[in-house]
C-alpha atoms as a PDB file:
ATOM      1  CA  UNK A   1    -120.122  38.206 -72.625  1.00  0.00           C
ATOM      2  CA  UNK A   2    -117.314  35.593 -72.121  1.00  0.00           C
ATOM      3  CA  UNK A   3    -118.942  34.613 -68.913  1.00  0.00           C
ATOM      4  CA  UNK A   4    -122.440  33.976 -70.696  1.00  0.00           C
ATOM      5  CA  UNK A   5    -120.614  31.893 -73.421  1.00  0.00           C
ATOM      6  CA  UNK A   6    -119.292  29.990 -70.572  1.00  0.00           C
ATOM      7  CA  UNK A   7    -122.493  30.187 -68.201  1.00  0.00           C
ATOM      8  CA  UNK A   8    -124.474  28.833 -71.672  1.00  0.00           C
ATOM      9  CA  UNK A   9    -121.442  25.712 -72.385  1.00  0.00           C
ATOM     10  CA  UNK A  10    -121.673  24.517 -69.256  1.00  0.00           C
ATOM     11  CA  UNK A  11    -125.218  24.113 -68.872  1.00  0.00           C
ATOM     12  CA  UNK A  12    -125.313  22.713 -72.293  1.00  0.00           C
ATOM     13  CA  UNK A  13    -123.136  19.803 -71.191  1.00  0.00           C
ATOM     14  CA  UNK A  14    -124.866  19.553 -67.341  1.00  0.00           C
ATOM     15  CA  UNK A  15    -127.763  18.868 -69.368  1.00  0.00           C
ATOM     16  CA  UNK A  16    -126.628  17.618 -72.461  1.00  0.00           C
ATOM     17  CA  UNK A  17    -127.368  13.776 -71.214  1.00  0.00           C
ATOM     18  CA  UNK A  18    -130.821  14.415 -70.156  1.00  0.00           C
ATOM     19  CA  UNK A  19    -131.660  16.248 -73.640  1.00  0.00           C
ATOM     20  CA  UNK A  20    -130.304  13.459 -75.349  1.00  0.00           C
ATOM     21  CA  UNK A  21    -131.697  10.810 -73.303  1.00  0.00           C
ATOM     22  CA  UNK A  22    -135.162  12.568 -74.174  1.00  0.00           C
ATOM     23  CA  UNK A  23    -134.641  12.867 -77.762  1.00  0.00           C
ATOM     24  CA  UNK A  24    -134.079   9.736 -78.027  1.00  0.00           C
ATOM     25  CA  UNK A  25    -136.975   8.389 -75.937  1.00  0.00           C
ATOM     26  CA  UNK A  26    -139.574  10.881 -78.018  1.00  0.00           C
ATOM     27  CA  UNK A  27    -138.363   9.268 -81.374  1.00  0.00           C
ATOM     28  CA  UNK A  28    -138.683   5.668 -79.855  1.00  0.00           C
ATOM     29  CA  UNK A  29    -142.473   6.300 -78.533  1.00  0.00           C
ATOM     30  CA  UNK A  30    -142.875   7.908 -81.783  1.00  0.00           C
ATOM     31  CA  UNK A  31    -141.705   4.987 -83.833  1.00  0.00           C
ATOM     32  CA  UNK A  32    -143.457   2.479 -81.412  1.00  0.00           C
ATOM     33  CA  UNK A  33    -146.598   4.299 -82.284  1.00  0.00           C
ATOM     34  CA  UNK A  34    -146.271   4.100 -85.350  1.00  0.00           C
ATOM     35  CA  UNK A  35    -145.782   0.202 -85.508  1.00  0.00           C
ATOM     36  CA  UNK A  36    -148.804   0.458 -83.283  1.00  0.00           C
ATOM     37  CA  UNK A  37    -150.651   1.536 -85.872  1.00  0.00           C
ATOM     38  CA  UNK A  38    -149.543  -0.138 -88.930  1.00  0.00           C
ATOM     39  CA  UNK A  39    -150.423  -3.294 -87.500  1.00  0.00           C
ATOM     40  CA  UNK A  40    -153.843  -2.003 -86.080  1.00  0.00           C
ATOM     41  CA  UNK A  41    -154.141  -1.334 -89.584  1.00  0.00           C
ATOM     42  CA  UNK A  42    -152.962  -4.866 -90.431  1.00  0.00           C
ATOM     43  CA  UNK A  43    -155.500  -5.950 -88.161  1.00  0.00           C
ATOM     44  CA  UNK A  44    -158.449  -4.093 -89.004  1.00  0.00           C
ATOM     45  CA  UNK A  45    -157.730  -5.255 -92.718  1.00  0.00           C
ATOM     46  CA  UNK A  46    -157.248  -8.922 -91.781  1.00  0.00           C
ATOM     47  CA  UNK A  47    -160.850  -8.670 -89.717  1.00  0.00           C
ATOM     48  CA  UNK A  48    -162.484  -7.119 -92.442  1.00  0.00           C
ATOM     49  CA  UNK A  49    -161.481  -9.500 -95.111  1.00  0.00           C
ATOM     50  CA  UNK A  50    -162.459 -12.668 -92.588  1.00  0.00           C
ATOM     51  CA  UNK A  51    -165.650 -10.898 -92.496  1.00  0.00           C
ATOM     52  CA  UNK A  52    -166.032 -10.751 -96.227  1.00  0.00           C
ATOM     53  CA  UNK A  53    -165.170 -14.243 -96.585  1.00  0.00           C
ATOM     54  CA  UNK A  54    -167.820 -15.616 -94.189  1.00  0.00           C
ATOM     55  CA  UNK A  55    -170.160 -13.838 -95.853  1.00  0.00           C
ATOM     56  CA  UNK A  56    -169.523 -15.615 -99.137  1.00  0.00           C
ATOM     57  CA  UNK A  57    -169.232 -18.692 -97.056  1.00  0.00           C
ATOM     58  CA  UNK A  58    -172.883 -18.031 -96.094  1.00  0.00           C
ATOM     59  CA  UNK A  59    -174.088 -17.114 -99.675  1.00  0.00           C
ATOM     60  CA  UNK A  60    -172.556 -20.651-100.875  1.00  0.00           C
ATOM     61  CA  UNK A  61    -174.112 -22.287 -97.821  1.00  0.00           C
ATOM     62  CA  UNK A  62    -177.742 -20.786 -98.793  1.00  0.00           C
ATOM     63  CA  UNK A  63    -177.016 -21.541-102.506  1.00  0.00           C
ATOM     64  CA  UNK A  64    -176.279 -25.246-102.032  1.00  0.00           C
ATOM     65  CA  UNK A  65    -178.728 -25.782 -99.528  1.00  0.00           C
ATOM     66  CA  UNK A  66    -181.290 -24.348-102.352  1.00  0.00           C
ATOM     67  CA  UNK A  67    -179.857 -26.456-105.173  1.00  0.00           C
ATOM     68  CA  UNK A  68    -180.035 -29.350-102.563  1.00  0.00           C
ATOM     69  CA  UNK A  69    -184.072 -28.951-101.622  1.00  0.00           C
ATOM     70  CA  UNK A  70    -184.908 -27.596-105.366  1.00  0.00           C
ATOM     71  CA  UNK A  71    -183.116 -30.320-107.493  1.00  0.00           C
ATOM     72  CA  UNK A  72    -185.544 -29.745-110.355  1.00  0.00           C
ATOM     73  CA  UNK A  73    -183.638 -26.527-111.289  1.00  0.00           C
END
C-alpha cells in the first residue's frame, strides 16, 4: 500500500507541471472565448443599430424630398 501511496506522489508531481500548465491554458481559451463573444455581441448590436439609423435616415430623406416637391401641404 505504502508503495502505491508513493507510486501515486510521484507521478502526481512528474506530472503535476503539465496538469497545471493545462488548467491553466483551458481557463485562458475559455475566457478568450468568452471576450470573443461579448464583443461579437457588441458588434452585432452596434451593426444593427447603424442599420436602424439609416433607415430613419432614409424615411427623413423621402419625407423632405416630399415636403420639398409638394410645398402646398
Amino acid at each position: 500500500m505504502d508503495f502505491l501511496l508513493a507510486f501515486a506522489l510521484t507521478g502526481l508531481i512528474a506530472t503535476g507541471g503539465w496538469i497545471a500548465w493545462a488548467a491553466v491554458r483551458g481557463w485562458s481559451r475559455i475566457r478568450d472565448r468568452r471576450h470573443e463573444l461579448r464583443l461579437a455581441r457588441a458588434r452585432s448590436a452596434a451593426q444593427i443599430r447603424r442599420a436602424e439609423l439609416r433607415e430613419i435616415e432614409l424615411a427623413n430623406e423621402t419625407y423632405q424630398d416630399f415636403v420639398r416637391r409638394h410645398p402646398e401641404r
